[in-house]
PDB file of N, CA and C in Angstrom:
ATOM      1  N   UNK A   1      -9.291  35.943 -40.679  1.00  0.00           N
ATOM      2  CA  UNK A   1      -8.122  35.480 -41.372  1.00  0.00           C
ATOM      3  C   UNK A   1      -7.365  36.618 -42.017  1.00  0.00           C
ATOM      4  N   UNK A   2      -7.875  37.204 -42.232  1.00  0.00           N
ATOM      5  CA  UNK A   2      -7.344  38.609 -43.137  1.00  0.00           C
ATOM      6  C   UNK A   2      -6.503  39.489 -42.295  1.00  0.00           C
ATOM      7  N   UNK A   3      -6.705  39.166 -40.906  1.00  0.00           N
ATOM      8  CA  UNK A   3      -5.718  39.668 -39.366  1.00  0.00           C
ATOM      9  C   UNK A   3      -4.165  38.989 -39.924  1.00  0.00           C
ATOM     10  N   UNK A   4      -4.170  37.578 -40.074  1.00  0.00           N
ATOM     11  CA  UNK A   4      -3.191  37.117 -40.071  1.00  0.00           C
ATOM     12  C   UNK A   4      -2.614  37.088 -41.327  1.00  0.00           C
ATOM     13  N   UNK A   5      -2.863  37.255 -42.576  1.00  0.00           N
ATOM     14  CA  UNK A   5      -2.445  37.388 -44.036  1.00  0.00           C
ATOM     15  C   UNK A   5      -2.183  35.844 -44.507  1.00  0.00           C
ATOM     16  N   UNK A   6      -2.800  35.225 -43.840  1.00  0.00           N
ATOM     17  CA  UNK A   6      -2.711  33.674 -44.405  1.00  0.00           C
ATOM     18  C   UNK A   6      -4.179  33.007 -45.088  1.00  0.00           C
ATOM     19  N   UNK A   7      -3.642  32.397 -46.188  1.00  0.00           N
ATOM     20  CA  UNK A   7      -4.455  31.727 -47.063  1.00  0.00           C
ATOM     21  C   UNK A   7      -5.165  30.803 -46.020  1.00  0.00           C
ATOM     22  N   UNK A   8      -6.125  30.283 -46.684  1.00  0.00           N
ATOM     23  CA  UNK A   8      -6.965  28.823 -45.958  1.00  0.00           C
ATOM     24  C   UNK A   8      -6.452  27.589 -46.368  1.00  0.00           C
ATOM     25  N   UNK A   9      -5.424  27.784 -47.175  1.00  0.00           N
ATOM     26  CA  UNK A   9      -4.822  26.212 -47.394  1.00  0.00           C
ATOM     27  C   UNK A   9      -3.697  26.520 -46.388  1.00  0.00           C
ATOM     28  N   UNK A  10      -2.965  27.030 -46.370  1.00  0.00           N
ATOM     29  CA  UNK A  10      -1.831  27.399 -45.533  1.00  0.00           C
ATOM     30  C   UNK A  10      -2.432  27.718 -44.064  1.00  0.00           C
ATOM     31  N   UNK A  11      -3.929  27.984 -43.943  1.00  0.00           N
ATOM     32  CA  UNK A  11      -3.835  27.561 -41.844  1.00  0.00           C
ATOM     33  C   UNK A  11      -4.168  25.924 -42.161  1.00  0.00           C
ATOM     34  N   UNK A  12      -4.375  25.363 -42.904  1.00  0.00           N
ATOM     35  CA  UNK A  12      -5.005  24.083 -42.854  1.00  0.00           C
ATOM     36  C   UNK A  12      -3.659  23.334 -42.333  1.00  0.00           C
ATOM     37  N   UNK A  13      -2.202  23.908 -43.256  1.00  0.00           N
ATOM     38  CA  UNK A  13      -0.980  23.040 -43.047  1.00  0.00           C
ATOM     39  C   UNK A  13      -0.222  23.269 -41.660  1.00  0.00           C
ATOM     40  N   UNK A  14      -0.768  23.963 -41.111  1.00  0.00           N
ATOM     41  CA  UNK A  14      -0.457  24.428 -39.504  1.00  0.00           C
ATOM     42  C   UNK A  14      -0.745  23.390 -38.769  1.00  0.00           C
ATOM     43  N   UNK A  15      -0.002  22.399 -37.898  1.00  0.00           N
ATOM     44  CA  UNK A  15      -0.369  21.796 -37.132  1.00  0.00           C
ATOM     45  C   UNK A  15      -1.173  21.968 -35.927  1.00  0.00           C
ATOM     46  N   UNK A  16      -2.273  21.362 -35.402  1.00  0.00           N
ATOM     47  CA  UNK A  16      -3.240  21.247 -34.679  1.00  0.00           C
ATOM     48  C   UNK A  16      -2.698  21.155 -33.370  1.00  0.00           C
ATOM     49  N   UNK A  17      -1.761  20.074 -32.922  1.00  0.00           N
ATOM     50  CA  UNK A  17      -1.301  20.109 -31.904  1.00  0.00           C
ATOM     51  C   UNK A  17      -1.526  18.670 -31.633  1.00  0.00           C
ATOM     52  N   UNK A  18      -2.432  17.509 -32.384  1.00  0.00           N
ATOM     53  CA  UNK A  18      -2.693  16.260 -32.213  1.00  0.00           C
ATOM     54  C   UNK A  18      -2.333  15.672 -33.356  1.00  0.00           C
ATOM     55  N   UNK A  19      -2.296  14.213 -33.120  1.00  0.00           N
ATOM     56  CA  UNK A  19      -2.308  13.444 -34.265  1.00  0.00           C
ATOM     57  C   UNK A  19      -3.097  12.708 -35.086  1.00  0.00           C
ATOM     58  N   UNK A  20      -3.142  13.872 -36.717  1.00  0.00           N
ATOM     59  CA  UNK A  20      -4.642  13.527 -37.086  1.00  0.00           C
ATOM     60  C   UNK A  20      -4.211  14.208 -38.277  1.00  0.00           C
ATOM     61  N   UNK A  21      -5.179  13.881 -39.511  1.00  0.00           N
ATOM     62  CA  UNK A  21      -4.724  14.162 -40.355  1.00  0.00           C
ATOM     63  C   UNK A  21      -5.436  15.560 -40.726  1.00  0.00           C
ATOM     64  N   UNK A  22      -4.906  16.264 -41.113  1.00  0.00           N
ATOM     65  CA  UNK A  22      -5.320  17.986 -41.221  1.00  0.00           C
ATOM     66  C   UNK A  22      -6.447  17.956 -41.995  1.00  0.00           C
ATOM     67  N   UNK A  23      -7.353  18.753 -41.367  1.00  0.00           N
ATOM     68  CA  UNK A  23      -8.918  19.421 -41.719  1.00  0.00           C
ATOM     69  C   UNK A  23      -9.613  17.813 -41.598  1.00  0.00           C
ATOM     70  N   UNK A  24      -9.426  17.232 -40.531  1.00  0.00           N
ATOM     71  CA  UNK A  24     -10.372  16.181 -40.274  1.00  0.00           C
ATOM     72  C   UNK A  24     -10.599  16.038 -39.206  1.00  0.00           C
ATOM     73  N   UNK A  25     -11.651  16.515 -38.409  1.00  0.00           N
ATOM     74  CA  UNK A  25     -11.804  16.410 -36.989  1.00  0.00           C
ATOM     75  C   UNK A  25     -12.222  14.959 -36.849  1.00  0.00           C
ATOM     76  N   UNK A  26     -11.596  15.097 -35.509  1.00  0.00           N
ATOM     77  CA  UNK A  26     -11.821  13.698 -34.229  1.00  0.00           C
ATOM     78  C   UNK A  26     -12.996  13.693 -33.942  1.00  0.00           C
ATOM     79  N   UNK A  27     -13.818  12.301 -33.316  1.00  0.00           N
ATOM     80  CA  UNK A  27     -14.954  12.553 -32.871  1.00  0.00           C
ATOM     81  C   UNK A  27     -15.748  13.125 -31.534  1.00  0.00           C
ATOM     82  N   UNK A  28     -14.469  13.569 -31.268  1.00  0.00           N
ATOM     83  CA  UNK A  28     -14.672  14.201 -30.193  1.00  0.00           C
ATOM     84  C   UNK A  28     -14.414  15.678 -29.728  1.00  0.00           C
ATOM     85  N   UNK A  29     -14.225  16.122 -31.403  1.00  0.00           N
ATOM     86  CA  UNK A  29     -14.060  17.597 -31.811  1.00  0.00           C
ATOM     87  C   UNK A  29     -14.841  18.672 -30.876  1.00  0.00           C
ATOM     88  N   UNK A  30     -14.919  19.306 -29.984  1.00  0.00           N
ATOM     89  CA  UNK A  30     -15.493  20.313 -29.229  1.00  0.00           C
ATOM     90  C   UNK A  30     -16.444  20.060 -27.951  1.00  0.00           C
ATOM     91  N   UNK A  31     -16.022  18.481 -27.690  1.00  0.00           N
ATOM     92  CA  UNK A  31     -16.140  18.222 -26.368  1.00  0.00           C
ATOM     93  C   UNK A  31     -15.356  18.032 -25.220  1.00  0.00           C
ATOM     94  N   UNK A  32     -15.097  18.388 -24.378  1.00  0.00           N
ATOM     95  CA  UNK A  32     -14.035  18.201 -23.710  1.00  0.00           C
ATOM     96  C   UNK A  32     -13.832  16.453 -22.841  1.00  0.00           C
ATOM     97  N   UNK A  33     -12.928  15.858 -23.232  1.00  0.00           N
ATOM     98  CA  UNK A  33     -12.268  15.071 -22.770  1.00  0.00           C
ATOM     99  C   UNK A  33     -12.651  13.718 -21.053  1.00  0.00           C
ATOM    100  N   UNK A  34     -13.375  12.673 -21.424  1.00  0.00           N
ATOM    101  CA  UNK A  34     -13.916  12.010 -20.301  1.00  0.00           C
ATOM    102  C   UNK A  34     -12.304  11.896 -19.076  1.00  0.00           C
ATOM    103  N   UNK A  35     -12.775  11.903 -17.793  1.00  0.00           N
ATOM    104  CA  UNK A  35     -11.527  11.419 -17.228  1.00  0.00           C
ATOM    105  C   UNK A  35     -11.983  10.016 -16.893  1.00  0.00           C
ATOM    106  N   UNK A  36     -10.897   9.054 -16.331  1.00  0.00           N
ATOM    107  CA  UNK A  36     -11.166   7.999 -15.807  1.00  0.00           C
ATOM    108  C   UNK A  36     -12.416   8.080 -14.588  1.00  0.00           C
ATOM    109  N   UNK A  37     -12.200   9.147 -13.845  1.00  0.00           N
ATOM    110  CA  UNK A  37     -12.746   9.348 -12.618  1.00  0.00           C
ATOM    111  C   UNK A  37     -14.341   9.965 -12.674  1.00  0.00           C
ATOM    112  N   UNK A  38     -14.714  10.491 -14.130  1.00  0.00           N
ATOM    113  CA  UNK A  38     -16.075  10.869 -14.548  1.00  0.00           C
ATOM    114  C   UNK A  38     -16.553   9.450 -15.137  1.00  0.00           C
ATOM    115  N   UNK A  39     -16.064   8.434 -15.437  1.00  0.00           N
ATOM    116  CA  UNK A  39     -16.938   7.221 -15.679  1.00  0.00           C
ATOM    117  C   UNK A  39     -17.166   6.376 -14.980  1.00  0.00           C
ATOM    118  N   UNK A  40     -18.590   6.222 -15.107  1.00  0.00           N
ATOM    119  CA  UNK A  40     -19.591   5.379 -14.214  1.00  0.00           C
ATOM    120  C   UNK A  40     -18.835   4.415 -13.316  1.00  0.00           C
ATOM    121  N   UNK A  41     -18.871   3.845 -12.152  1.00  0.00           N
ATOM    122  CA  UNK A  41     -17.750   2.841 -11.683  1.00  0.00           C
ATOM    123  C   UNK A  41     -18.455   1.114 -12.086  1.00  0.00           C
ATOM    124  N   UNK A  42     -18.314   0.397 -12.380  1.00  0.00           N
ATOM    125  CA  UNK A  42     -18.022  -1.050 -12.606  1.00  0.00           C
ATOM    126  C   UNK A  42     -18.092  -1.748 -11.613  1.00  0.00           C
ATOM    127  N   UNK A  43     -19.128  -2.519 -11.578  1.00  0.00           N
ATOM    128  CA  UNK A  43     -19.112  -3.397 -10.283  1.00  0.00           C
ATOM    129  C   UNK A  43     -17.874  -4.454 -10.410  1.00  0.00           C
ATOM    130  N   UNK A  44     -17.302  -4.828  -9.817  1.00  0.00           N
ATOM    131  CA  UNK A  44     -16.468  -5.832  -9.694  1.00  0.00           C
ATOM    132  C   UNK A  44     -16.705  -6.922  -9.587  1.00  0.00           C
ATOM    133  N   UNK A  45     -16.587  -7.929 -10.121  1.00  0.00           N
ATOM    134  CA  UNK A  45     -17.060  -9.259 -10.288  1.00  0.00           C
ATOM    135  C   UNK A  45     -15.863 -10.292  -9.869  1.00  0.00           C
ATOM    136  N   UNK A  46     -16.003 -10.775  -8.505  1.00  0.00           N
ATOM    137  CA  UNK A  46     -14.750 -12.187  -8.150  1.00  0.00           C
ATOM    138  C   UNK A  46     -14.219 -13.111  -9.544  1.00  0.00           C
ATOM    139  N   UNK A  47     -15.294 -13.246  -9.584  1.00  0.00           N
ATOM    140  CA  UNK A  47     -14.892 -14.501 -10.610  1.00  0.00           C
ATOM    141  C   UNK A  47     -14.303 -14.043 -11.769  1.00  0.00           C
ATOM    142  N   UNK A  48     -15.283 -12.797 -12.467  1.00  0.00           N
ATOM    143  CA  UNK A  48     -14.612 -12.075 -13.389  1.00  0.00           C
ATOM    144  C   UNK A  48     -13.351 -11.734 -13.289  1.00  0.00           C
ATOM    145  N   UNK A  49     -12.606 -11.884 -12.553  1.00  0.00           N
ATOM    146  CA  UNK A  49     -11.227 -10.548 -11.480  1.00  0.00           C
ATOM    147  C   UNK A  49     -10.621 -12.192 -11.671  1.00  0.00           C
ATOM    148  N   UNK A  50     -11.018 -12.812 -11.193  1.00  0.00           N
ATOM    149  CA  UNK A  50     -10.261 -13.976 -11.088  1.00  0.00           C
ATOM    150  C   UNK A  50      -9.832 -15.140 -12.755  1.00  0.00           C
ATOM    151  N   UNK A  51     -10.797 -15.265 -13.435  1.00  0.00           N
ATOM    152  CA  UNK A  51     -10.277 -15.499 -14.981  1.00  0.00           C
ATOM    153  C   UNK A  51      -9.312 -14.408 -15.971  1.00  0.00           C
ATOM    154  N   UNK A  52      -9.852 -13.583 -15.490  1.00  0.00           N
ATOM    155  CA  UNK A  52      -8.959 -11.994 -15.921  1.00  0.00           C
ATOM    156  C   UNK A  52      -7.299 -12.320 -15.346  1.00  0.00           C
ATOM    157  N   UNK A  53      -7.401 -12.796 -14.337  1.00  0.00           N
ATOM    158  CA  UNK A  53      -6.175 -12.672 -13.902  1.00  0.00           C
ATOM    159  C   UNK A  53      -5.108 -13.739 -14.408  1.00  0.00           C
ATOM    160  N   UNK A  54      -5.773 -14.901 -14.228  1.00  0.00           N
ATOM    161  CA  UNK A  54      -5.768 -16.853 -15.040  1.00  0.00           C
ATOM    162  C   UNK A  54      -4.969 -16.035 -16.565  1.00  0.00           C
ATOM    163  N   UNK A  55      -6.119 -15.781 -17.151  1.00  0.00           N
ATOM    164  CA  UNK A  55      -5.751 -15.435 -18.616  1.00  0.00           C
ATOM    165  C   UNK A  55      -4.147 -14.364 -18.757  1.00  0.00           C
ATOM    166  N   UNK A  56      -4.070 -13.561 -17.943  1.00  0.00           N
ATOM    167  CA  UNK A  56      -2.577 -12.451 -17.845  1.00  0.00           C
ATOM    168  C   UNK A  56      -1.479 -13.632 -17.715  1.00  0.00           C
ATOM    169  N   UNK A  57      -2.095 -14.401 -16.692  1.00  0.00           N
ATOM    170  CA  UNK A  57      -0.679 -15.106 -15.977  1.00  0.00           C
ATOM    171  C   UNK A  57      -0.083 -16.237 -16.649  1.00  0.00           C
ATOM    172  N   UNK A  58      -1.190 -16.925 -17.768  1.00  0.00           N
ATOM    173  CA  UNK A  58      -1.139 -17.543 -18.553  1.00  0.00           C
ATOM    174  C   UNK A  58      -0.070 -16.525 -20.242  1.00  0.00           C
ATOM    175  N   UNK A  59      -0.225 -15.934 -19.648  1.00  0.00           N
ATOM    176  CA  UNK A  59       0.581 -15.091 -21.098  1.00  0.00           C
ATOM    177  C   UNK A  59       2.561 -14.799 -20.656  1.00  0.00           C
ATOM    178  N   UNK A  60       2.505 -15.216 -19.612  1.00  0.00           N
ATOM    179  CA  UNK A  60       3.949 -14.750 -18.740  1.00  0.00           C
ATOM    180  C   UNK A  60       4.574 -15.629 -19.241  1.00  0.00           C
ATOM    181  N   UNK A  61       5.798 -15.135 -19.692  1.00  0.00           N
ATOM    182  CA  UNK A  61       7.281 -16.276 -19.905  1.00  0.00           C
ATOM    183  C   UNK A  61       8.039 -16.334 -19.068  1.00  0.00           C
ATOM    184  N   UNK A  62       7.804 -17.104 -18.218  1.00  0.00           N
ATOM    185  CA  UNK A  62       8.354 -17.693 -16.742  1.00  0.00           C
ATOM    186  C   UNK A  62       9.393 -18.226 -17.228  1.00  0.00           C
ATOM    187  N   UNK A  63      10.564 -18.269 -16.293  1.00  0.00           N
ATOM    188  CA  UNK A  63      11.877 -18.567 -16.782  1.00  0.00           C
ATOM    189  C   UNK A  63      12.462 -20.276 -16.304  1.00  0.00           C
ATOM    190  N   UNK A  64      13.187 -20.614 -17.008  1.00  0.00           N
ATOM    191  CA  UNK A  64      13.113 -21.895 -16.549  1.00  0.00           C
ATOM    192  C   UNK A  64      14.089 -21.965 -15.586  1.00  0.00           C
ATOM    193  N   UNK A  65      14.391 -23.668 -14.901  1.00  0.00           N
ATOM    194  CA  UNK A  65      15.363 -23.681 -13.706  1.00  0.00           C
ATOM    195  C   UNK A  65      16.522 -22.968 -13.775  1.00  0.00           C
ATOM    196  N   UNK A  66      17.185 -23.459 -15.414  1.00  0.00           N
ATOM    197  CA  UNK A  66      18.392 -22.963 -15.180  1.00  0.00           C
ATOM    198  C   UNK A  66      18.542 -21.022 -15.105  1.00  0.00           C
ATOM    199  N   UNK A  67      17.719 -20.350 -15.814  1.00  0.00           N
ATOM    200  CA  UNK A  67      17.681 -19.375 -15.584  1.00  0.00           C
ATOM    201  C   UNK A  67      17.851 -18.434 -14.428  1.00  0.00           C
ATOM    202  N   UNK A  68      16.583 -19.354 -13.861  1.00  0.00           N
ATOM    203  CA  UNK A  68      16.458 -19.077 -12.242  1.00  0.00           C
ATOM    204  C   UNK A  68      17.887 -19.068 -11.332  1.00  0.00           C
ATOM    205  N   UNK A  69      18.541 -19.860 -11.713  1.00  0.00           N
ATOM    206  CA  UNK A  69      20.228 -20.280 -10.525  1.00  0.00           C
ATOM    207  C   UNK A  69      20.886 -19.214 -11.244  1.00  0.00           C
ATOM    208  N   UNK A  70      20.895 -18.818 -12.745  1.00  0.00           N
ATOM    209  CA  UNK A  70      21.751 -17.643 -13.229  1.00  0.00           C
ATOM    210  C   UNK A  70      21.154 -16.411 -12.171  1.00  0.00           C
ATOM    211  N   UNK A  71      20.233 -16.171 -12.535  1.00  0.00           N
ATOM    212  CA  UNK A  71      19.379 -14.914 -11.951  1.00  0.00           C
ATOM    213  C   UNK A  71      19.894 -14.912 -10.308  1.00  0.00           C
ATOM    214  N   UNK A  72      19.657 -15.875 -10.069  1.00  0.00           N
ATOM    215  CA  UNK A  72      20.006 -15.900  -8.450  1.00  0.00           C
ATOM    216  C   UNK A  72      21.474 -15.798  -7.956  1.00  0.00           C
ATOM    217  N   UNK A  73      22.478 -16.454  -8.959  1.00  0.00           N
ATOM    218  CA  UNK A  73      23.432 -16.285  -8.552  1.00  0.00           C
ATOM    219  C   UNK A  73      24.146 -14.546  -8.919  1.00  0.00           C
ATOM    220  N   UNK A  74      23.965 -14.205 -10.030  1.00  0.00           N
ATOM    221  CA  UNK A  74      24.328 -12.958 -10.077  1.00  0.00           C
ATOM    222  C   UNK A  74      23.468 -11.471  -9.192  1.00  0.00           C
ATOM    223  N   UNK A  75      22.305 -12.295  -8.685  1.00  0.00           N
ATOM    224  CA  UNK A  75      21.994 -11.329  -7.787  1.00  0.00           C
ATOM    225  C   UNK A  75      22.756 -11.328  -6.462  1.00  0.00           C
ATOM    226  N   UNK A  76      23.162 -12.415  -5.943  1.00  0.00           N
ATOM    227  CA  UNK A  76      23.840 -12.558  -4.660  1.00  0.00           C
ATOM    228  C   UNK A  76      25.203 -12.472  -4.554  1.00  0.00           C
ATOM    229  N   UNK A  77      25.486 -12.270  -6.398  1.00  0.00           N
ATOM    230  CA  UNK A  77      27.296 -11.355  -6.626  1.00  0.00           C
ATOM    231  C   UNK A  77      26.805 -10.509  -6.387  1.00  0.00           C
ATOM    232  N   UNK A  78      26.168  -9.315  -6.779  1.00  0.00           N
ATOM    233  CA  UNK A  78      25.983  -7.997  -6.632  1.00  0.00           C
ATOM    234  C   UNK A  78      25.689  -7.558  -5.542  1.00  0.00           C
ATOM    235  N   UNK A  79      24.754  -8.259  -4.583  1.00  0.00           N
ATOM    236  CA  UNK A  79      24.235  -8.269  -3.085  1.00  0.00           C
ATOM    237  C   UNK A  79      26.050  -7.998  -2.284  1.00  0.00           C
ATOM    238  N   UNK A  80      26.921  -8.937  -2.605  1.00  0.00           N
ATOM    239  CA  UNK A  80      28.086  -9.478  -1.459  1.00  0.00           C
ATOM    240  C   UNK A  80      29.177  -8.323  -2.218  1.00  0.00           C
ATOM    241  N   UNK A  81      29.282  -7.672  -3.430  1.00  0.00           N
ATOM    242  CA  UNK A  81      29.818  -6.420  -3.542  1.00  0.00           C
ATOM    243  C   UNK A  81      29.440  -5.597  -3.064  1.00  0.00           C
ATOM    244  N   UNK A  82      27.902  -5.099  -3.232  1.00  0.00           N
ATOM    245  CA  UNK A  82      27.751  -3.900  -2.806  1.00  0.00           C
ATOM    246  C   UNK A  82      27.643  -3.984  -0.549  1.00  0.00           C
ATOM    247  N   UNK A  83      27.616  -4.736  -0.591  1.00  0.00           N
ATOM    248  CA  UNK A  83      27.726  -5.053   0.811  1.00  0.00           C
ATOM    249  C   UNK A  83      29.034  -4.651   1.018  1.00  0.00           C
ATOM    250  N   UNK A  84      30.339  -4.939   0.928  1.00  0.00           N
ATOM    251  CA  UNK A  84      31.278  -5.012   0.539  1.00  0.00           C
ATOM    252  C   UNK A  84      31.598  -3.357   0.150  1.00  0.00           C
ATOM    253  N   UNK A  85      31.340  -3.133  -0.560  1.00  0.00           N
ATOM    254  CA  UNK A  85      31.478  -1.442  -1.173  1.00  0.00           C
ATOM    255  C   UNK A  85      31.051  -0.536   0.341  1.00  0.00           C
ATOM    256  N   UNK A  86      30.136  -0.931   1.174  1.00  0.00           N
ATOM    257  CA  UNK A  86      29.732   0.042   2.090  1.00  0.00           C
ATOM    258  C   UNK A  86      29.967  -0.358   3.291  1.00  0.00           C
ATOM    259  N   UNK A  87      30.678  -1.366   3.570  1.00  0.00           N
ATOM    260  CA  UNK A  87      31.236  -1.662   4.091  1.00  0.00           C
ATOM    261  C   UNK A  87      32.636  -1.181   4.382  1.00  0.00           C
ATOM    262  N   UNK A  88      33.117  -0.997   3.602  1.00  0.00           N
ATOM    263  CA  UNK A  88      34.227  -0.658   3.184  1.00  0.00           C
ATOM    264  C   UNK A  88      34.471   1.076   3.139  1.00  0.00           C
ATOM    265  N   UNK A  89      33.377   1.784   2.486  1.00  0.00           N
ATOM    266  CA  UNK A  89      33.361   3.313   2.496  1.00  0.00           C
ATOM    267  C   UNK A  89      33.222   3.965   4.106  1.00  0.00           C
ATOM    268  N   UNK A  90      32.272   2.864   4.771  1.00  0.00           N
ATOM    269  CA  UNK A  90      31.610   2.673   6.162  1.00  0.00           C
ATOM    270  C   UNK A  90      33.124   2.830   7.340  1.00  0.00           C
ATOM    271  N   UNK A  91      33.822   2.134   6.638  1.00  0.00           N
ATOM    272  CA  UNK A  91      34.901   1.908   7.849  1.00  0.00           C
ATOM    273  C   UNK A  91      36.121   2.634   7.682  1.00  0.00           C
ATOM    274  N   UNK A  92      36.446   3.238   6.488  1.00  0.00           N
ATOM    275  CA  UNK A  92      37.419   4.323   5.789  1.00  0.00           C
ATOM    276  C   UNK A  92      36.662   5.762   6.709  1.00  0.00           C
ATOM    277  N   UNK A  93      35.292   6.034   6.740  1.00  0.00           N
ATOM    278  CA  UNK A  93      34.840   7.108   6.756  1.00  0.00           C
ATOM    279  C   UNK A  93      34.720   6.905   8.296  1.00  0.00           C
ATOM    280  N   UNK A  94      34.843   5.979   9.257  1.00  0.00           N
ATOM    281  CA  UNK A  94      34.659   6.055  10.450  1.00  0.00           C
ATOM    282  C   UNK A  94      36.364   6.194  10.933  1.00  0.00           C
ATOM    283  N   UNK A  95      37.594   5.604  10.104  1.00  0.00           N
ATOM    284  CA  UNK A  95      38.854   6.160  10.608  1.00  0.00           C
ATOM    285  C   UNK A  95      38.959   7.469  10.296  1.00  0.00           C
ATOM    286  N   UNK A  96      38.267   8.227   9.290  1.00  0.00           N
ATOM    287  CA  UNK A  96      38.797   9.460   8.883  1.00  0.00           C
ATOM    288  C   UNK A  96      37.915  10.289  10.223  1.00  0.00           C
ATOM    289  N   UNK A  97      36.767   9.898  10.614  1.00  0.00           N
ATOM    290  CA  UNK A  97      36.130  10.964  11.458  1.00  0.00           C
ATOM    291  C   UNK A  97      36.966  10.555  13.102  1.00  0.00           C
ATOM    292  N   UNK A  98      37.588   9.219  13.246  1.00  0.00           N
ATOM    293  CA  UNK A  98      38.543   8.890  14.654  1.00  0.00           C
ATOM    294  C   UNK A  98      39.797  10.004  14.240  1.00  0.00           C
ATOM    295  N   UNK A  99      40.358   9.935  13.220  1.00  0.00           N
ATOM    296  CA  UNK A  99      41.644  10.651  12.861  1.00  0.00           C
ATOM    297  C   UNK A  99      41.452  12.262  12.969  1.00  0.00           C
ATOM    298  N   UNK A 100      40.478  12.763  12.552  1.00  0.00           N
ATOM    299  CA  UNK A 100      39.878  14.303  13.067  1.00  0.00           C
ATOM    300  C   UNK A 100      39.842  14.393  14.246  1.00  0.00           C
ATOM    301  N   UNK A 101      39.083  13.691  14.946  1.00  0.00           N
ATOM    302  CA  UNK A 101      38.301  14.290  16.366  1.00  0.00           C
ATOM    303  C   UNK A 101      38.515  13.163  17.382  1.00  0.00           C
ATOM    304  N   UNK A 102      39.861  12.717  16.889  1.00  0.00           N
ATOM    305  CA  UNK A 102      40.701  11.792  18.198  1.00  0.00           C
ATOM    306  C   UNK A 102      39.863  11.308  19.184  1.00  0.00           C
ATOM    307  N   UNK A 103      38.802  10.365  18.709  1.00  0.00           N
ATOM    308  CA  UNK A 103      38.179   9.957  19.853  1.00  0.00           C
ATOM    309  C   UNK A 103      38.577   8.162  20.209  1.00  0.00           C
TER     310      UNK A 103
END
């Protein structure tokens, strides 16, 4: 410490680089880090996989009818513009390449 001319309260206020409250190590202070791919694998269980899934789908806010005809109809505005848009760039850009190269 005497390299750097700094007190020990003042490296303490130096940030660590994580989020944690200063001079309190994590419990995982000087071990390096599990990956997903170093832990043991999990047998998979159907049934398990299958209530797991019950329970997610049960949490979804599914939209009701009328939603559904909004949703649908403004997707099939946007579908018949952009159709429309390249369509359109499509056939401008095929007179400009007839008008060049006179074919």
């Amino acid at each position: 410490m005497a390299e750097h001319n700094q007190s020990p309260a003042a490296e303490a206020q130096r940030p660590a680089g994580k989020r944690q409250m200063a001079g309190v190590a994590t419990p995982a202070a000087g071990r390096p880090a599990r990956r997903a791919e170093d832990a043991p694998a999990a047998r998979a269980n159907p049934v398990t996989f299958i209530k797991q899934v019950l329970a997610e789908l049960r949490k979804v806010i599914w939209p009701t009818g009328r939603q559904m005809l909004v949703y649908t109809i403004v997707v099939m505005a946007f579908l018949i513009f952009t159709l429309a848009l390249v369509w359109g760039v499509d056939t401008l850009a095929g007179l400009g390449v007839s008008a060049v190269f006179g074919s």
